[in-house]
Protein backbone atom coordinates (compact mmCIF):
# COMPACT_ATOMS: atom_id res chain seq x y z
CA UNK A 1 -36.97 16.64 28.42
CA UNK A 2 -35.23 18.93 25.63
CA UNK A 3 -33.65 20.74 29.23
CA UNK A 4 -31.89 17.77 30.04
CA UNK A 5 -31.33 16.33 26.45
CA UNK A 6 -29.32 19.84 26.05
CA UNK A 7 -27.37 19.13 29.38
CA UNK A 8 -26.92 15.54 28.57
CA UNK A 9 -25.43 16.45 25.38
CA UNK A 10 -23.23 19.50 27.17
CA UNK A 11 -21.34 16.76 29.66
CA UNK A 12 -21.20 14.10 26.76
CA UNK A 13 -19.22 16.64 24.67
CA UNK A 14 -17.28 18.56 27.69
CA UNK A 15 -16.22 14.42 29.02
CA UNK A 16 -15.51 13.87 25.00
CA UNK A 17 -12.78 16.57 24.91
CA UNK A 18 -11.54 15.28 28.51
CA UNK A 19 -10.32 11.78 27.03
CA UNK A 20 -9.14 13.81 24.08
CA UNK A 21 -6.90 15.68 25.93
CA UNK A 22 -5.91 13.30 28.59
CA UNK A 23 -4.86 10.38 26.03
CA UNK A 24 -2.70 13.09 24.05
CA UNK A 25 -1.08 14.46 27.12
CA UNK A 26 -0.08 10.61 28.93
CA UNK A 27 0.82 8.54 25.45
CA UNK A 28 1.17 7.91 21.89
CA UNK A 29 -2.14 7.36 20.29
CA UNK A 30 -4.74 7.94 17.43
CA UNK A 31 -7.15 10.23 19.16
CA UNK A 32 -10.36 9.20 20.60
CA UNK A 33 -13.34 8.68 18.70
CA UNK A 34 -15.06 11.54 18.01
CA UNK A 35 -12.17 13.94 19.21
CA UNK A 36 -9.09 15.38 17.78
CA UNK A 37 -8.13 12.54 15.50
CA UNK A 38 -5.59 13.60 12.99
CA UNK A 39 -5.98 12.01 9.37
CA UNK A 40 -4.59 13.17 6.24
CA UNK A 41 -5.44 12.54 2.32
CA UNK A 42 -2.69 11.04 0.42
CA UNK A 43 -3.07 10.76 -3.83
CA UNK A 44 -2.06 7.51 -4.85
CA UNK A 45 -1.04 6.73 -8.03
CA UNK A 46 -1.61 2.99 -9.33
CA UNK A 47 -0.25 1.95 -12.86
CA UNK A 48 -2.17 -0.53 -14.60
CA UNK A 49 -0.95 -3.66 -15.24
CA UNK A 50 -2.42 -4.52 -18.30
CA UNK A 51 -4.70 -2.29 -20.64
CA UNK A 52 -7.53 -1.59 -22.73
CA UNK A 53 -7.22 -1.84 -26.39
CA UNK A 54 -8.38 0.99 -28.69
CA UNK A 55 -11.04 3.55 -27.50
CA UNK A 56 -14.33 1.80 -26.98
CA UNK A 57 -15.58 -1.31 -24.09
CA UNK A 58 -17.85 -3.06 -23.01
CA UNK A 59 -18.75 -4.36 -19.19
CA UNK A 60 -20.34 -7.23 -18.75
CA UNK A 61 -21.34 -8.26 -15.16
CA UNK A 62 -22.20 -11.87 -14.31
CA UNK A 63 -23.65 -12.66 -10.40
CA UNK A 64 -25.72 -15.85 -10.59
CA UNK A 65 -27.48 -16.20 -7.19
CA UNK A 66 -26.77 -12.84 -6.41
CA UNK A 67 -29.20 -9.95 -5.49
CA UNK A 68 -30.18 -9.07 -8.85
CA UNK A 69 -28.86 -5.31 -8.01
CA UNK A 70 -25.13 -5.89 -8.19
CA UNK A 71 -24.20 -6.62 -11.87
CA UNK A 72 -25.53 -3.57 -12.90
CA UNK A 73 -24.34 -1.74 -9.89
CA UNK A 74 -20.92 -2.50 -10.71
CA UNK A 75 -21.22 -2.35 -14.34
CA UNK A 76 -21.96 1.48 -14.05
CA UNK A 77 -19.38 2.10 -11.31
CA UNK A 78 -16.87 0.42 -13.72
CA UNK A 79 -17.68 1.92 -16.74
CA UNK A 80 -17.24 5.27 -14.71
CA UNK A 81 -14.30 4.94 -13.29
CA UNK A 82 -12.29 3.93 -16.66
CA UNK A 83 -13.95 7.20 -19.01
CA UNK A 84 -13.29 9.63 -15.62
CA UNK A 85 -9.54 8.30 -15.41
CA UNK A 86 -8.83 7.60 -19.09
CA UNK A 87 -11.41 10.16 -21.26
CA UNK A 88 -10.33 8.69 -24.67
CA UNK A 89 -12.54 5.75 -24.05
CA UNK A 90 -16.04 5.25 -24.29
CA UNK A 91 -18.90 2.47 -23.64
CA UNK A 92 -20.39 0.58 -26.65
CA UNK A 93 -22.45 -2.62 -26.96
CA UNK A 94 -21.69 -2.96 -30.50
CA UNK A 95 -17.98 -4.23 -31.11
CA UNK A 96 -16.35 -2.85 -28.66
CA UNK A 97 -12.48 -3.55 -28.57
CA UNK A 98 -12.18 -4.55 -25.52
CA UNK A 99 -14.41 -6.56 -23.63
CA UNK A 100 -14.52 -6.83 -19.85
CA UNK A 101 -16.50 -9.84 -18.17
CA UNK A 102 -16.95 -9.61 -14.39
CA UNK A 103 -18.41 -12.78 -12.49
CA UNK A 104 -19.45 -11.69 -9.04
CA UNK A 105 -17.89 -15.13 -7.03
CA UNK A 106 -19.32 -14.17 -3.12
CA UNK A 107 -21.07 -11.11 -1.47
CA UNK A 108 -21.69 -11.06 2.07
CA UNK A 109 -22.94 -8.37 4.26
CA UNK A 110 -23.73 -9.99 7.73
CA UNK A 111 -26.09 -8.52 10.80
CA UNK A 112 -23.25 -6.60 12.75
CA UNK A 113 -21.52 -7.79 15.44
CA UNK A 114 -21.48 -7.00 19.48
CA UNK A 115 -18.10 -6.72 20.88
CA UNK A 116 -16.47 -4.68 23.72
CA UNK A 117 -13.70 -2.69 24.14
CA UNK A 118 -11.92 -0.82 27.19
CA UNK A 119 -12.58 3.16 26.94
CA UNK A 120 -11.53 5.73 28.80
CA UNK A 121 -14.83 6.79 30.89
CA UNK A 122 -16.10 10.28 29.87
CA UNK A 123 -15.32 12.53 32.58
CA UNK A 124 -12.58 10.44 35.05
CA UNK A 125 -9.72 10.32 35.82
CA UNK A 126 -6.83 9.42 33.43
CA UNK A 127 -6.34 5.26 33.88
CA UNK A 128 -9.80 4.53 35.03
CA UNK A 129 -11.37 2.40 31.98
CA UNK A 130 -14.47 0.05 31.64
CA UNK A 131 -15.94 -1.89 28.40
CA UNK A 132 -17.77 -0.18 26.07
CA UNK A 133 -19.96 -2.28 24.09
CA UNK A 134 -19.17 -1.89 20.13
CA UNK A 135 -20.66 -2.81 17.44
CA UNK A 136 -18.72 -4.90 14.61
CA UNK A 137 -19.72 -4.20 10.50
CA UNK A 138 -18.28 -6.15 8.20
CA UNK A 139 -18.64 -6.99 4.67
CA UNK A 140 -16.75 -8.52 2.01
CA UNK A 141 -16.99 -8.93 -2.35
CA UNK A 142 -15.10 -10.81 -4.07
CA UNK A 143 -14.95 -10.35 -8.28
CA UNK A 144 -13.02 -12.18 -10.83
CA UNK A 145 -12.46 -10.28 -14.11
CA UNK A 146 -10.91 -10.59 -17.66
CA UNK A 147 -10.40 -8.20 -20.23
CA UNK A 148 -9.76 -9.16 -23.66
CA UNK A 149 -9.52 -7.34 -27.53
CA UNK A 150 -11.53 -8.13 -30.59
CA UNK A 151 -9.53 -10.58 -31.41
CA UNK A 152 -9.80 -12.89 -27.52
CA UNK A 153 -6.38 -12.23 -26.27
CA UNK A 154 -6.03 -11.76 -22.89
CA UNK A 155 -4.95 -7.74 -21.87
CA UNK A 156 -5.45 -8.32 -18.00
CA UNK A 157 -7.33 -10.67 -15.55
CA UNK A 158 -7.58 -11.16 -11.68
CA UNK A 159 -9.69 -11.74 -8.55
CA UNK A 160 -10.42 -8.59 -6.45
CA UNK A 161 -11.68 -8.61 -3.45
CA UNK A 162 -13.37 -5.44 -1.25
CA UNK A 163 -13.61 -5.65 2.66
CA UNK A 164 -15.44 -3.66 5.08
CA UNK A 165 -14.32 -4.11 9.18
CA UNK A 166 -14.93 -1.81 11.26
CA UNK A 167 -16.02 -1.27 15.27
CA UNK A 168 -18.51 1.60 16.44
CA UNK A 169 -19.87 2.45 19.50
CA UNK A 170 -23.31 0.70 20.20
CA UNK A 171 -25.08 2.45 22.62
CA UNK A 172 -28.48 1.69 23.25
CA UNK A 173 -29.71 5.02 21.92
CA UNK A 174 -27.38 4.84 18.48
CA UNK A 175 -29.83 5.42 15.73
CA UNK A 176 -31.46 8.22 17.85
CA UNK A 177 -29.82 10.07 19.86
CA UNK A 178 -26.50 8.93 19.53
CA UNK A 179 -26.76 10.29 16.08
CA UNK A 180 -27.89 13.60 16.56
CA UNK A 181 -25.03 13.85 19.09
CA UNK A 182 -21.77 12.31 16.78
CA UNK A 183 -23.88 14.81 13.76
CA UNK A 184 -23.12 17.36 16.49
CA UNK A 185 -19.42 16.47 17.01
CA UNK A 186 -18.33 16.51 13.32
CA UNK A 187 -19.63 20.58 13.52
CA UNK A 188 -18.03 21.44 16.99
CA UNK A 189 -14.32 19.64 16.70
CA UNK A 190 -12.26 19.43 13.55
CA UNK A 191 -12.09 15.54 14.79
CA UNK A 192 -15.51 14.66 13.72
CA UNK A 193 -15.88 12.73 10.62
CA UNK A 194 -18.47 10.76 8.61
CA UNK A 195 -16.79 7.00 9.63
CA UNK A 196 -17.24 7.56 13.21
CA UNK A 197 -21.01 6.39 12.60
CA UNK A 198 -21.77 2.72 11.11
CA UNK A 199 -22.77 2.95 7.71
CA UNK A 200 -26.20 1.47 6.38
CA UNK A 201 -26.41 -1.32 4.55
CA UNK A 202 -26.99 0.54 1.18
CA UNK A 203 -23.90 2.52 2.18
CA UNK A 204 -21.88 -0.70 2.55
CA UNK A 205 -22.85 -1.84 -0.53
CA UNK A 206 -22.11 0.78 -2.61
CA UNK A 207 -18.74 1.28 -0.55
CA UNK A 208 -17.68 -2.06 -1.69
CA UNK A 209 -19.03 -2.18 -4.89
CA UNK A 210 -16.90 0.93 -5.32
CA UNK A 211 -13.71 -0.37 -4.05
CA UNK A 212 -13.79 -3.68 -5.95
CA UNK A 213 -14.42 -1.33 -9.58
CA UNK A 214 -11.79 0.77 -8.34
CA UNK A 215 -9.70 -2.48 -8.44
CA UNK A 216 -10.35 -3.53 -11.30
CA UNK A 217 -9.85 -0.32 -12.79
CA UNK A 218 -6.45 0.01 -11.71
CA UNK A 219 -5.53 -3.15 -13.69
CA UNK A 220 -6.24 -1.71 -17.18
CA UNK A 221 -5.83 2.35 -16.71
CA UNK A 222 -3.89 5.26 -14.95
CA UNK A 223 -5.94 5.31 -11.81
CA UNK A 224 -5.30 8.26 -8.78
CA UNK A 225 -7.27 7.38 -6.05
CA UNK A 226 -7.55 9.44 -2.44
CA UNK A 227 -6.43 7.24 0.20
CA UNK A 228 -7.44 8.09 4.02
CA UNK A 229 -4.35 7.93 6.68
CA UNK A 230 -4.52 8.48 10.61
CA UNK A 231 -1.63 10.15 12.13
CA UNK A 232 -0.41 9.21 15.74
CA UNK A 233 -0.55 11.37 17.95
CA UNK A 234 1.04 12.62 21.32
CA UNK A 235 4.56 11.76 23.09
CA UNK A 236 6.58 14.92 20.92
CA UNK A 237 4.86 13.52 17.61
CA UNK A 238 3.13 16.44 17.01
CA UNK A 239 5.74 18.33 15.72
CA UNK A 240 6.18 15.92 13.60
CA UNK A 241 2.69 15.56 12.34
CA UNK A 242 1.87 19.40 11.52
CA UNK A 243 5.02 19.04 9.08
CA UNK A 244 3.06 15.94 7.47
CA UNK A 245 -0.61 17.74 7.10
CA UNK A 246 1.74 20.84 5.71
CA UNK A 247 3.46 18.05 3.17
CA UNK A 248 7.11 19.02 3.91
CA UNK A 249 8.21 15.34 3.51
CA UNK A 250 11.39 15.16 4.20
CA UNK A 251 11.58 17.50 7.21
CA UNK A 252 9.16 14.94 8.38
CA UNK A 253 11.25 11.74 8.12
CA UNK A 254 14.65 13.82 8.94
CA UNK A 255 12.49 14.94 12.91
CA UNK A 256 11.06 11.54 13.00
CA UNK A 257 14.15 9.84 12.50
CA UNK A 258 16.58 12.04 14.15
CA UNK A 259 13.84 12.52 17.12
CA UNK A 260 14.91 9.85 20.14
CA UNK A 261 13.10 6.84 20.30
CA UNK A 262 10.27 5.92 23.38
CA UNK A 263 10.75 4.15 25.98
CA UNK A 264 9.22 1.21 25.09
CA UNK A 265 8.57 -0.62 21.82
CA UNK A 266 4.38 -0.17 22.31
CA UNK A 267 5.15 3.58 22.80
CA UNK A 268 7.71 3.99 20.05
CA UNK A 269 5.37 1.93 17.32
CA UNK A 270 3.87 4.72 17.39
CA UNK A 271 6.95 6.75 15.79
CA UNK A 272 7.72 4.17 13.43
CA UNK A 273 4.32 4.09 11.74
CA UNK A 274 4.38 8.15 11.63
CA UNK A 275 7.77 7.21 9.70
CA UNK A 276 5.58 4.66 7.48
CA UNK A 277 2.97 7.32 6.66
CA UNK A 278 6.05 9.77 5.40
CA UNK A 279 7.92 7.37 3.46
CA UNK A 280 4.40 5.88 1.83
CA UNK A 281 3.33 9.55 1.01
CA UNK A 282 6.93 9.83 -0.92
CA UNK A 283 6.71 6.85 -2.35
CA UNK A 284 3.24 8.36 -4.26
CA UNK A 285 5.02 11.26 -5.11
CA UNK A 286 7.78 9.92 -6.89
CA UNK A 287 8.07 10.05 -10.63
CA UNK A 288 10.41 7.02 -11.14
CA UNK A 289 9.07 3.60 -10.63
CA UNK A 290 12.66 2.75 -8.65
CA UNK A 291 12.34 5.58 -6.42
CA UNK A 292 8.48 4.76 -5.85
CA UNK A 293 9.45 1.04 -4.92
CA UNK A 294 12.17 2.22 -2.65
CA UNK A 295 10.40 4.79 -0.62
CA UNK A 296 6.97 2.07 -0.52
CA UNK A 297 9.55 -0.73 0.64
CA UNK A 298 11.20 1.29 3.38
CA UNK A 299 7.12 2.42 4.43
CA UNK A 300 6.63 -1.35 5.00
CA UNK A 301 9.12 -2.09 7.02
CA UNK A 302 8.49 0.81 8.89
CA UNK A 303 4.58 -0.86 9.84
CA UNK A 304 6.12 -3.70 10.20
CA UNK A 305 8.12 -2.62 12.91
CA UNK A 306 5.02 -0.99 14.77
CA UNK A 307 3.22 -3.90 14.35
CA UNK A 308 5.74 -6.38 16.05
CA UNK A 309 6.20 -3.15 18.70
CA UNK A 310 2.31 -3.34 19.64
CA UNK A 311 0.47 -6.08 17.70
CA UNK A 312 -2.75 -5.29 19.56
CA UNK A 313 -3.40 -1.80 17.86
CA UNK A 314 -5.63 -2.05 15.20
CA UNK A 315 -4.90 0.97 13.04
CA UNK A 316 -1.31 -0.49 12.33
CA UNK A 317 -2.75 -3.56 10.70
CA UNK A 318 -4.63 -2.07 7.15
CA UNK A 319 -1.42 0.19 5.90
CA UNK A 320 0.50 -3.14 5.95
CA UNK A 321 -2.14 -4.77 3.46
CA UNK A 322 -2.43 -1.23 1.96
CA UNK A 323 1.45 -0.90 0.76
CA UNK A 324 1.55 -4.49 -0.21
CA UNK A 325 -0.78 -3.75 -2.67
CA UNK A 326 1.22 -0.53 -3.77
CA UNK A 327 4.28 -2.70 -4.13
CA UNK A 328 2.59 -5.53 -6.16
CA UNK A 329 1.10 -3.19 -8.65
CA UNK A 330 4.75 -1.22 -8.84
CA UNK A 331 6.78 -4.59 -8.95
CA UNK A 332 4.52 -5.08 -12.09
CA UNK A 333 5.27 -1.94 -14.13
CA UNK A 334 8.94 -2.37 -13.36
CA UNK A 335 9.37 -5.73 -14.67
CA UNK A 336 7.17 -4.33 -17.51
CA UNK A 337 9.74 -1.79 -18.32
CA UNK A 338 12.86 -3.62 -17.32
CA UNK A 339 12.91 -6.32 -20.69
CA UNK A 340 12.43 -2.89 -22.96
CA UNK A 341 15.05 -0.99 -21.41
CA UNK A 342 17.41 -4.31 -21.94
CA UNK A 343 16.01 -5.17 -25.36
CA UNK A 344 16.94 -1.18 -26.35
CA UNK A 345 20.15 -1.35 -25.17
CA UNK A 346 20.77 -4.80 -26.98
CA UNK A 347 19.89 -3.23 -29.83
CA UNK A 348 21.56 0.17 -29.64
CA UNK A 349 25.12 -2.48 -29.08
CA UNK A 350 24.11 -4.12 -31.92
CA UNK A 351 24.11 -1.23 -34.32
CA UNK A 352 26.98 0.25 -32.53
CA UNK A 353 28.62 -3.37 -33.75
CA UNK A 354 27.26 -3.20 -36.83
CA UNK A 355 28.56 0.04 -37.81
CA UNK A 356 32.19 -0.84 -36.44
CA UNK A 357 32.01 -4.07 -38.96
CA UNK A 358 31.19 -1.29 -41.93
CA UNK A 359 33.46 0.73 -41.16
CA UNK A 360 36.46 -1.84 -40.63
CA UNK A 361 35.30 -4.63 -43.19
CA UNK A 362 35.68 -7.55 -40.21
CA UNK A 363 32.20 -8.65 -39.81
CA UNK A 364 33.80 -11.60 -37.98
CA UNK A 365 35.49 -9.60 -35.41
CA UNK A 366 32.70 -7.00 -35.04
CA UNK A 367 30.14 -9.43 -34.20
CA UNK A 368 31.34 -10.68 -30.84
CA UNK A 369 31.48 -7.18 -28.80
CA UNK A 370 27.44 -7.14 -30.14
CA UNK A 371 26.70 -10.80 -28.55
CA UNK A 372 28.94 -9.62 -25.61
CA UNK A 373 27.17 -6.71 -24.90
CA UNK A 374 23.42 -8.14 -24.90
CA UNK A 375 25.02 -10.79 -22.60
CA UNK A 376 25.95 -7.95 -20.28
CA UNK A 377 22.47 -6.56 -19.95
CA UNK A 378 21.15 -9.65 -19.65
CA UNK A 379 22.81 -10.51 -16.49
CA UNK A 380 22.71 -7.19 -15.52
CA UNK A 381 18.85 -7.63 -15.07
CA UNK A 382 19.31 -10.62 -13.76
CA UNK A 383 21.66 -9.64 -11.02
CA UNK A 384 20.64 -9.51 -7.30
CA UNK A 385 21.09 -5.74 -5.81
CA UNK A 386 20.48 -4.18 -2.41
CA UNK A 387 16.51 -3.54 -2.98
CA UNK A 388 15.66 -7.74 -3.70
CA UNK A 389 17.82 -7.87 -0.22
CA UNK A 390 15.64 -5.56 1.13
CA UNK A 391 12.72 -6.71 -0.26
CA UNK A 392 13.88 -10.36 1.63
CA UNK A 393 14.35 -9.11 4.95
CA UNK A 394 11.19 -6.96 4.68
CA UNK A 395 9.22 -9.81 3.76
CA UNK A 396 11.05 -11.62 7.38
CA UNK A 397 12.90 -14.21 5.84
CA UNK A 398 15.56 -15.45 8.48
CA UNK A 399 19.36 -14.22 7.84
CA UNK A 400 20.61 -17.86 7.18
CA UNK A 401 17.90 -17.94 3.70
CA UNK A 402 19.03 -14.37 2.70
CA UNK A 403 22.80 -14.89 2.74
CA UNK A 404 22.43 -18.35 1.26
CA UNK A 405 20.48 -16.48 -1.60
CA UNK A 406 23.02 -14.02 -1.89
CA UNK A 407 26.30 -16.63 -1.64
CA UNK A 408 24.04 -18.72 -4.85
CA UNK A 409 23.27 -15.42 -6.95
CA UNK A 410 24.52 -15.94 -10.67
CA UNK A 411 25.51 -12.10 -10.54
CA UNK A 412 25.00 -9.33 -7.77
CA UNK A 413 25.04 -5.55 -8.33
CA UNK A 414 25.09 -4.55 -4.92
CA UNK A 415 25.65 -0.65 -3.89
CA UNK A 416 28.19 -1.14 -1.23
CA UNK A 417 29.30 2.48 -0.88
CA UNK A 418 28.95 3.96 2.48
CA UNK A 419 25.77 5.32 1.62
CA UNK A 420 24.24 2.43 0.33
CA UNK A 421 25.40 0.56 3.70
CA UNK A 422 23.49 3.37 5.38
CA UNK A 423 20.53 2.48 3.47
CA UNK A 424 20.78 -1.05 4.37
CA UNK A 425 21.22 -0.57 7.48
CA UNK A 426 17.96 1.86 7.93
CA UNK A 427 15.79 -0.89 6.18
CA UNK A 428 16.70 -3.33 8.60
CA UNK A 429 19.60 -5.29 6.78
CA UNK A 430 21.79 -6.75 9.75
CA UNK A 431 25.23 -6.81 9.99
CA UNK A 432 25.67 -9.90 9.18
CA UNK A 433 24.16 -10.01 5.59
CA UNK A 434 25.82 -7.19 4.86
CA UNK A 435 28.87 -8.52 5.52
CA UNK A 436 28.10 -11.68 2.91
CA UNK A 437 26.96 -8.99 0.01
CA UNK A 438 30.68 -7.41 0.29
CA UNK A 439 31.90 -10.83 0.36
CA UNK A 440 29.92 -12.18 -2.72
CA UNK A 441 30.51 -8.62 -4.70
CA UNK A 442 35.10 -9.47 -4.26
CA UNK A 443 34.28 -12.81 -4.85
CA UNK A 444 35.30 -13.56 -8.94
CA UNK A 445 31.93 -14.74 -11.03
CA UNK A 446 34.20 -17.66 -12.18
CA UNK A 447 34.77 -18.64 -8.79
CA UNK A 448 31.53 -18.68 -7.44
CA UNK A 449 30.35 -20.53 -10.75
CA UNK A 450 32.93 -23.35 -9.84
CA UNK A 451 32.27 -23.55 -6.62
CA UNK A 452 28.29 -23.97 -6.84
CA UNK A 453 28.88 -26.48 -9.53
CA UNK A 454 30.91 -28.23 -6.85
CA UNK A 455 28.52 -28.05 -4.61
CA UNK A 456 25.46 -29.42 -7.03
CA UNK A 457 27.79 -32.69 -8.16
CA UNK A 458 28.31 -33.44 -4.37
């Protein structure tokens, strides 16, 4: 018996490597299971949206009808997380500043699933398939949170939710000797890794009791956190993808985008959400909060794009829900920053005005270029530029809403140079409502203001 368990193991590995090297030679793919998957570890940096006051807090877990294990589960994994990415603060009981309640609102982790899916069979020829029956974990946790000072105002609150869904191979043999064999592949390939086996259900738990602290966490400190991303694979991407693990960035987008397109749209989704993965990882790596929200915009239209290409492939869906999370949390600190920067400048006018009025002895006079110029900034941050476009046709709002939008702006700042119609262009803006910006930005704001009143009396 350990003769043939040896051999068995032998042709499962040697027909393993087979459909590796068959799916990366014929089309664009992630790898199979166990074998020459590609991933890479991008660090993501999430500003909070709200904050802790002072130096000391206090967790406080709710989870009535709960297994009794969870409030404190998370309490620790909280309190954790916020000393580890902030070390000026500290837990105490006894008047804290802040105080965070969590209420635990739902906590499932159901018996796993069986499904099926169609798998290369380990050994044959390339194009002869058959179901292989999976086996579907899921799990979900959903918390709602508020954190408040001494004194009971409000410094951040929201509902977080952590999901688990995933598919594994079910084999009859999967908690013996299936095991043994995928412990075996993560030691003979650089493909194997730790998700290719279901986890437990302590695992599960603690997975999403750590993603849901992690979320919470993120509202109310600096928080880096690794996140996981598969590369495709195969079709001339390769090139492409050793310049990703190696981090050149842009040598990455500039072969991706320059490279020519596939044949089809399933094959070239495949290109497009390589392109996604290099504009997300620059999007993290960006200093400026514009720059972040540019690069993070252009990586979800670029998923978008694969996912309308080949809808059916599952590893396009989770970066979509992954960036839109990015973008949220980004959209936050810029409006956050946005009323300071046009407060400052109010002010520095103001003195500026003030100082002409000393100088001159016509406070009168003086006073109007200080109310003009707060005006100015005022509509300045008000005004509708190329990213909110982008932002609209990202989010697939039809052409006919977007120009309407951009014909009933107050005020538009658009970059109309030729690079900026470049830009555009590459994040999907069509022709056409790119034609209406350049009409709206000759247009006269006195015009435009007559004509929508017009337009509201009829």
């Amino acid at each position: 018996m350990c003769r043939m368990g040896r051999k068995f193991l032998l042709g499962f590995v040697v027909g393993l490597a087979v459909m590796g090297v068959s799916g990366t030679i014929h089309a664009q793919n992630f790898g199979s299971l166990f074998v020459n998957r590609k991933k890479i570890v991008l660090q993501r940096k999430l500003p909070p949206t709200g904050h802790v006051e002072g130096t000391t807090f206090n967790v406080v877990v709710t989870a009535a009808g709960f297994q009794q294990d969870l409030p404190a589960d998370l309490k620790s994994t909280l309190e954790s997380l916020l000393i580890h990415d902030d070390p000026r603060l500290r837990s105490e009981d006894v008047h804290p500043e802040t105080v965070i309640a969590c209420r635990i609102t739902s906590y499932a982790q159901p018996a796993p699933q069986s499904t099926s899916q169609a798998v290369l069979t380990p050994g044959a020829k390339a194009g002869n398939v058959q179901n292989e029956a999976m086996l579907r974990v899921t799990g979900e946790l959903t918390v709602s949170f508020q954190a408040k000072d001494h004194s009971g105002h409000s410094l951040a609150a929201d509902n977080v939710t952590a999901k688990f869904d995933r598919e594994y191979p079910a084999s009859s043999a999967q908690q013996g000797l299936t095991h043994s064999i995928t412990h075996t592949m993560s030691h003979l390939t650089k493909g194997g890794e730790k998700d290719d086996t279901p986890p437990t259900a302590v695992e599960l738990h603690n997975r999403l009791i750590q993603e849901a602290a992690q979320q919470i966490a993120s509202h109310l400190v600096n928080t880096t956190e690794q996140v996981e991303v598969y590369l495709a694979k195969g079709g001339g991407l390769d090139q492409a993808d050793k310049l990703i693990e190696d981090k050149l960035w842009s040598r990455a987008l500039e072969q991706l985008e320059t490279m020519k397109p596939f044949d089809t749209p399933e094959e070239d989704a495949y290109r497009l959400y390589d392109l996604g993965v290099v504009n997300e990882a620059m999007g993290y790596a960006a200093e400026d909060v514009q720059k972040a929200r540019k690069d993070l915009q252009e990586a979800s239209i670029d998923y978008g794009k694969a996912i309308d290409g080949k809808p059916t492939e599952k590893y396009f869906l989770e970066p979509q829900n992954r960036i839109d999370t990015a973008l949220a949390h980004y959209k936050v600190l810029g409006d956050q920053k946005a009323p300071a920067s046009s407060s400052a400048s109010a002010a520095a006018s103001a003195t500026t005005a003030a100082s002409t009025s000393t100088r001159t002895s016509q406070p009168a006079a003086s006073s109007t270029p200080a109310k003009a110029a707060a005006g100015s900034d005022s509509a300045a941050s008000d005004a509708l530029t190329n990213d909110q476009v982008i932002s609209m046709v990202a989010a697939k709002l039809d052409e006919a809403n977007v120009i309407d939008t951009i014909n009933h702006a107050k005020t538009v700042n658009f970059d109309l140079t030729p690079q900026g119609q470049v830009d555009l262009a590459k994040s999907g803006v069509s022709g056409k409502i790119i034609t209406a910006m350049k009409t709206r930005a000759r247009a006269p704001a006195t015009h435009h203001a007559a004509s929508g009143a017009g337009k509201s009396t009829g």
